[in-house]
Structures are given as C-alpha cells and as structure tokens.
N, C-alpha and C. Protein backbone atom coordinates (compact mmCIF):
# COMPACT_ATOMS: atom_id res chain seq x y z
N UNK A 1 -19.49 -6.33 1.65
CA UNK A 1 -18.31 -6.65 0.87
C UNK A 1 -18.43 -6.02 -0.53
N UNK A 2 -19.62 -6.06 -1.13
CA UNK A 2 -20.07 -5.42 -2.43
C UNK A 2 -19.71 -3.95 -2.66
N UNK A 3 -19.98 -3.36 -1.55
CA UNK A 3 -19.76 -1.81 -1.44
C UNK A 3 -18.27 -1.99 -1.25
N UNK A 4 -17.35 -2.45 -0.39
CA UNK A 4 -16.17 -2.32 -0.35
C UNK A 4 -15.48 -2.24 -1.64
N UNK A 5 -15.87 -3.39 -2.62
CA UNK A 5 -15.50 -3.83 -3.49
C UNK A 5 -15.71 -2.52 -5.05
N UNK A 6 -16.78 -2.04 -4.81
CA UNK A 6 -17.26 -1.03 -5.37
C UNK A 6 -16.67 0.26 -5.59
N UNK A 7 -16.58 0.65 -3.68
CA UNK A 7 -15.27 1.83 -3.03
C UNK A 7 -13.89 1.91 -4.11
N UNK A 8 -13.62 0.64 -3.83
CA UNK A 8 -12.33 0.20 -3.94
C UNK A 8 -11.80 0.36 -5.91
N UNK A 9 -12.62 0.12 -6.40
CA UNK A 9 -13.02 0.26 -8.02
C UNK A 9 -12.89 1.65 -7.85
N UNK A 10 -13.24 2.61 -7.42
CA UNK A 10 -13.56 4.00 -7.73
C UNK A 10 -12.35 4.29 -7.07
N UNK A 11 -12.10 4.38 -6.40
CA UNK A 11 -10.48 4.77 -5.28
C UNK A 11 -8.95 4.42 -6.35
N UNK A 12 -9.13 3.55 -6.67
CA UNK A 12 -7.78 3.02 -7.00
C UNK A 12 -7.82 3.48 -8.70
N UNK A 13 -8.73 3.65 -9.12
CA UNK A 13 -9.15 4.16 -10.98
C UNK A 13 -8.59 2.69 -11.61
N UNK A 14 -8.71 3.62 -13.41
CA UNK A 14 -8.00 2.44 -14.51
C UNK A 14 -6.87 1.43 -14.50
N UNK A 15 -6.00 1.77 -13.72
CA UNK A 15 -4.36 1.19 -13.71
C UNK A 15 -4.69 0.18 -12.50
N UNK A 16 -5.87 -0.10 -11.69
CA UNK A 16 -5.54 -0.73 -10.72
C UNK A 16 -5.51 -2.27 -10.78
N UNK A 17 -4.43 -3.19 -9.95
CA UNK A 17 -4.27 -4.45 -9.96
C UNK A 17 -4.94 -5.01 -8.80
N UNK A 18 -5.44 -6.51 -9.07
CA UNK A 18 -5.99 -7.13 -8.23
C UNK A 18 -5.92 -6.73 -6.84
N UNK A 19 -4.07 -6.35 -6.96
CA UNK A 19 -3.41 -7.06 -5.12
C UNK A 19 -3.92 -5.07 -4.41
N UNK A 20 -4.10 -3.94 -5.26
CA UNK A 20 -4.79 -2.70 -4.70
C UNK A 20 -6.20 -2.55 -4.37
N UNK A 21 -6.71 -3.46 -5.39
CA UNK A 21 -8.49 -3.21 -4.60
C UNK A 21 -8.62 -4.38 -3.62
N UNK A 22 -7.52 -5.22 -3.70
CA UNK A 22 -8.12 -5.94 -2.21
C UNK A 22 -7.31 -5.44 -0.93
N UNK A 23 -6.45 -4.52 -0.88
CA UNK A 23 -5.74 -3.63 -0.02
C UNK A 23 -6.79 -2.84 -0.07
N UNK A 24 -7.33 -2.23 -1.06
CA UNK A 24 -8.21 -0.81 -0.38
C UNK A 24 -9.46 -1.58 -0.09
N UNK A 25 -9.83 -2.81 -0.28
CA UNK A 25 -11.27 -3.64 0.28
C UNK A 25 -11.05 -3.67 1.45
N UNK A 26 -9.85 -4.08 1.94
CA UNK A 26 -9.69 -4.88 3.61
C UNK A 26 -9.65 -3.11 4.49
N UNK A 27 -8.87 -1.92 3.73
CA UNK A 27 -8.25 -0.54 4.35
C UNK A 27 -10.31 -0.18 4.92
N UNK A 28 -10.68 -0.51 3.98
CA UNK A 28 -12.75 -0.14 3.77
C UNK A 28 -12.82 -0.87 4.96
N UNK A 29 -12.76 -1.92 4.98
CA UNK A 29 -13.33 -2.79 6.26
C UNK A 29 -12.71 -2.85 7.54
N UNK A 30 -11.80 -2.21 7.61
CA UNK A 30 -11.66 -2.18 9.04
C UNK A 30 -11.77 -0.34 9.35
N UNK A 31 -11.54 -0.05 8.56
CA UNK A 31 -11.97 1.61 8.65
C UNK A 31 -13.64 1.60 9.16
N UNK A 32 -14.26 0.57 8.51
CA UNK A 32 -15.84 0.80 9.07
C UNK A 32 -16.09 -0.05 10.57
N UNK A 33 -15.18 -0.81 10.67
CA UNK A 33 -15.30 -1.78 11.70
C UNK A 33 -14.66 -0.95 13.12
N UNK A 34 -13.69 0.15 13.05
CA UNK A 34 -13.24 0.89 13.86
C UNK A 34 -13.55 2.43 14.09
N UNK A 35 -15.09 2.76 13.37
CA UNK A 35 -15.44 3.97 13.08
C UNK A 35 -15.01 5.13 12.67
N UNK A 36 -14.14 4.45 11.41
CA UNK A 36 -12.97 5.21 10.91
C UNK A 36 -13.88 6.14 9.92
N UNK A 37 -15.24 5.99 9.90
CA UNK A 37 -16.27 6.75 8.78
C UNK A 37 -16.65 8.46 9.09
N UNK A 38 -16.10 7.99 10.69
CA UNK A 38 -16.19 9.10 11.61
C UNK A 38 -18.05 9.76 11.69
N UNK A 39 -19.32 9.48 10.56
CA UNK A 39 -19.94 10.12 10.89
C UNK A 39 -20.84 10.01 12.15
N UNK A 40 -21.28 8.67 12.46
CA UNK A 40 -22.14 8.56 13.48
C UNK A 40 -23.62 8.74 12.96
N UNK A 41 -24.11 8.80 12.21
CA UNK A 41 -24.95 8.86 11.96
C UNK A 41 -26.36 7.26 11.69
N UNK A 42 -27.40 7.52 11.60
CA UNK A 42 -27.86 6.17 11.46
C UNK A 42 -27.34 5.28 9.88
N UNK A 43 -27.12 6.17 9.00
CA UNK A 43 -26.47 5.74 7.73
C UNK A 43 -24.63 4.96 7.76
N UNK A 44 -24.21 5.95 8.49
CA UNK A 44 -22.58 5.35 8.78
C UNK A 44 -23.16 3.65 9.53
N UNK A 45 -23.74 4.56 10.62
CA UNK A 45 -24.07 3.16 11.65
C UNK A 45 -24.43 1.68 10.87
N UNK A 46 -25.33 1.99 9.59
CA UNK A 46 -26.17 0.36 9.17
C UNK A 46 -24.64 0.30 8.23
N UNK A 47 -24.36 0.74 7.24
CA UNK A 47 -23.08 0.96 6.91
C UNK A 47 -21.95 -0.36 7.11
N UNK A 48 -21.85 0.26 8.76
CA UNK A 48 -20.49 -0.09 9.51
C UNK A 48 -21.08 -2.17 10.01
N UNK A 49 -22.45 -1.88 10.20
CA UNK A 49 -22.88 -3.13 10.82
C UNK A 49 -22.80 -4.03 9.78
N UNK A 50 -23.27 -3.43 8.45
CA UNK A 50 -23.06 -4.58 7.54
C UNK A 50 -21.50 -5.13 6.70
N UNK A 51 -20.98 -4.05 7.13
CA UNK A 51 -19.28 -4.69 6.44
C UNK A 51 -18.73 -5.25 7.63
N UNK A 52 -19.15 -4.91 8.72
CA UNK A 52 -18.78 -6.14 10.00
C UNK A 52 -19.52 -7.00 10.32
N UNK A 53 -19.95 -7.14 9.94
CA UNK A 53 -21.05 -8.70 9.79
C UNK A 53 -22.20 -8.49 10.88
N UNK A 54 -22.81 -7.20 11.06
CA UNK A 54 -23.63 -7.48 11.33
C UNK A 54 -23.76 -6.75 13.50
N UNK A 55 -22.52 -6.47 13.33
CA UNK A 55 -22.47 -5.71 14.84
C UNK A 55 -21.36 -4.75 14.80
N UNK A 56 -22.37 -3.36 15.91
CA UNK A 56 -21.96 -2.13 15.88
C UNK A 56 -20.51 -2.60 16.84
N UNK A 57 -20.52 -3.40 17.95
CA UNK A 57 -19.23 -3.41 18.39
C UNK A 57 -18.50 -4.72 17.95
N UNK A 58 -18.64 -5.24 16.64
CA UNK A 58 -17.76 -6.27 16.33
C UNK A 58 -16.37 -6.49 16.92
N UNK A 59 -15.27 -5.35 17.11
CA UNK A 59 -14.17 -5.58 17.42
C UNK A 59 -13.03 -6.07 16.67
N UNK A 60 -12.76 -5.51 15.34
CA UNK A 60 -11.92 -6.37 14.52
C UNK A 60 -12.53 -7.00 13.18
N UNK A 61 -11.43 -7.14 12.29
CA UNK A 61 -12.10 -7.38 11.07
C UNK A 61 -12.65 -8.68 11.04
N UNK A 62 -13.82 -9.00 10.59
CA UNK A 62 -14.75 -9.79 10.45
C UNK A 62 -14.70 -10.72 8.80
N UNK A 63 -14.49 -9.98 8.46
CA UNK A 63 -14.76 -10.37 6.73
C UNK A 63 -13.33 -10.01 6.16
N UNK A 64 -13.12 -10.91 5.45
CA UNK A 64 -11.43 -10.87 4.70
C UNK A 64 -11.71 -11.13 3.19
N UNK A 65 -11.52 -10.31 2.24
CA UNK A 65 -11.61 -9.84 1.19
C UNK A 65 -10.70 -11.18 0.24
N UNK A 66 -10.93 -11.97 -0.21
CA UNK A 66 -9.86 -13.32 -0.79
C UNK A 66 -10.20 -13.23 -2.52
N UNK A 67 -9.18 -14.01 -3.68
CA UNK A 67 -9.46 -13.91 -4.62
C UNK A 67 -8.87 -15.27 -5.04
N UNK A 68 -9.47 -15.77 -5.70
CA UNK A 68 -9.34 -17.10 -6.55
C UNK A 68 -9.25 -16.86 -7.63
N UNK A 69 -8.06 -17.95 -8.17
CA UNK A 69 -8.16 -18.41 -9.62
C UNK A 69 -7.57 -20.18 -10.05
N UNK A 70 -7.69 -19.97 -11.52
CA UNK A 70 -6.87 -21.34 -11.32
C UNK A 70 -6.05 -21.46 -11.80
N UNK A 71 -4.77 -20.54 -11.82
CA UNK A 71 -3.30 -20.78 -11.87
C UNK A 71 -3.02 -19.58 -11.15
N UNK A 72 -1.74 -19.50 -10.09
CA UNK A 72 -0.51 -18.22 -10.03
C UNK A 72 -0.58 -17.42 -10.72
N UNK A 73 -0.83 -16.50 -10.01
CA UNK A 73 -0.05 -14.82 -10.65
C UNK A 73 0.19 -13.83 -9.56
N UNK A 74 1.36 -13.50 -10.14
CA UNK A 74 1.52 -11.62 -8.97
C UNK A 74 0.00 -10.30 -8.95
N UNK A 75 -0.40 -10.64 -8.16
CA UNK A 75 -1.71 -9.54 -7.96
C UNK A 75 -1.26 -8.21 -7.91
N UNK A 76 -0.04 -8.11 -7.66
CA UNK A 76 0.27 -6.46 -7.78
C UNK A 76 1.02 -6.41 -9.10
N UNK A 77 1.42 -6.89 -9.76
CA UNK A 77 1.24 -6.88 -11.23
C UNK A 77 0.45 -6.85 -12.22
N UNK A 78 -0.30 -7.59 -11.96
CA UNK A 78 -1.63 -8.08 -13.18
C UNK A 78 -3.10 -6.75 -12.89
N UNK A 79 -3.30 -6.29 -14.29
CA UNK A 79 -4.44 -5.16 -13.89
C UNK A 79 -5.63 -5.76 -14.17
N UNK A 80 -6.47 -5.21 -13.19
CA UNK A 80 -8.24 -5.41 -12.91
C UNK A 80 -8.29 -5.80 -14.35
C-alpha cells in the first residue's frame, strides 16, 4: 500500500487532491493484481504479491485504499 501510495505522489505531481492519489492508489493495485506490470520477472512477481496481499493468483483487488478525517470534504477538491 506504501509503494502505491508513493507511485501515486509521483504520478499525479503538486496540484494533486486527495480523491487522485487514491484513484491512482486503487488504478496501482489492481494493475499489479492483474499483471498489468507486464514484466514477469521475480521483482514484478514479489511486487504484485505484496500489493495483493500476499498471492500471485489473488484474483481481484484485495486491499482498498480509504481516507479518514474528522469532518466532510470534497476529495477532488481539496489538495494533498
């Protein structure tokens, strides 16, 4: 989730709002969960096992990217 979260910081740059890095967190996690990394390699492979919790044929997203606070706000409004 850390790396997604990380990806997702670098992908989206300065201007980005909450409600885009958790769109490009969840776009990360099922891209690795469906071998969307395309390499195959033993690196993609540990990769893919750990943003799916842990299995090469998980089948579907595993881990759902959520954000808390303690009041309302529009996430695609409000910046990182």
């Amino acid at each position: 989730m850390t790396f997604c979260f990380i990806q997702a910081l670098e992908r989206c740059g300065p201007g980005a709002t909450y409600g885009t890095i958790l769109t490009s967190m969840r776009s990360a996690i099922k891209n690795a969960g469906s071998g969307g990394s395309g390499g195959g390699d033993v690196v993609t492979s540990l990769i893919s096992m750990l943003l799916t919790g842990g299995s090469l044929s998980a089948g579907g997203l595993r881990q759902e990217p959520q954000l808390t606070a303690c009041e309302a706000f529009d996430v695609y409004r409000k910046p990182f």
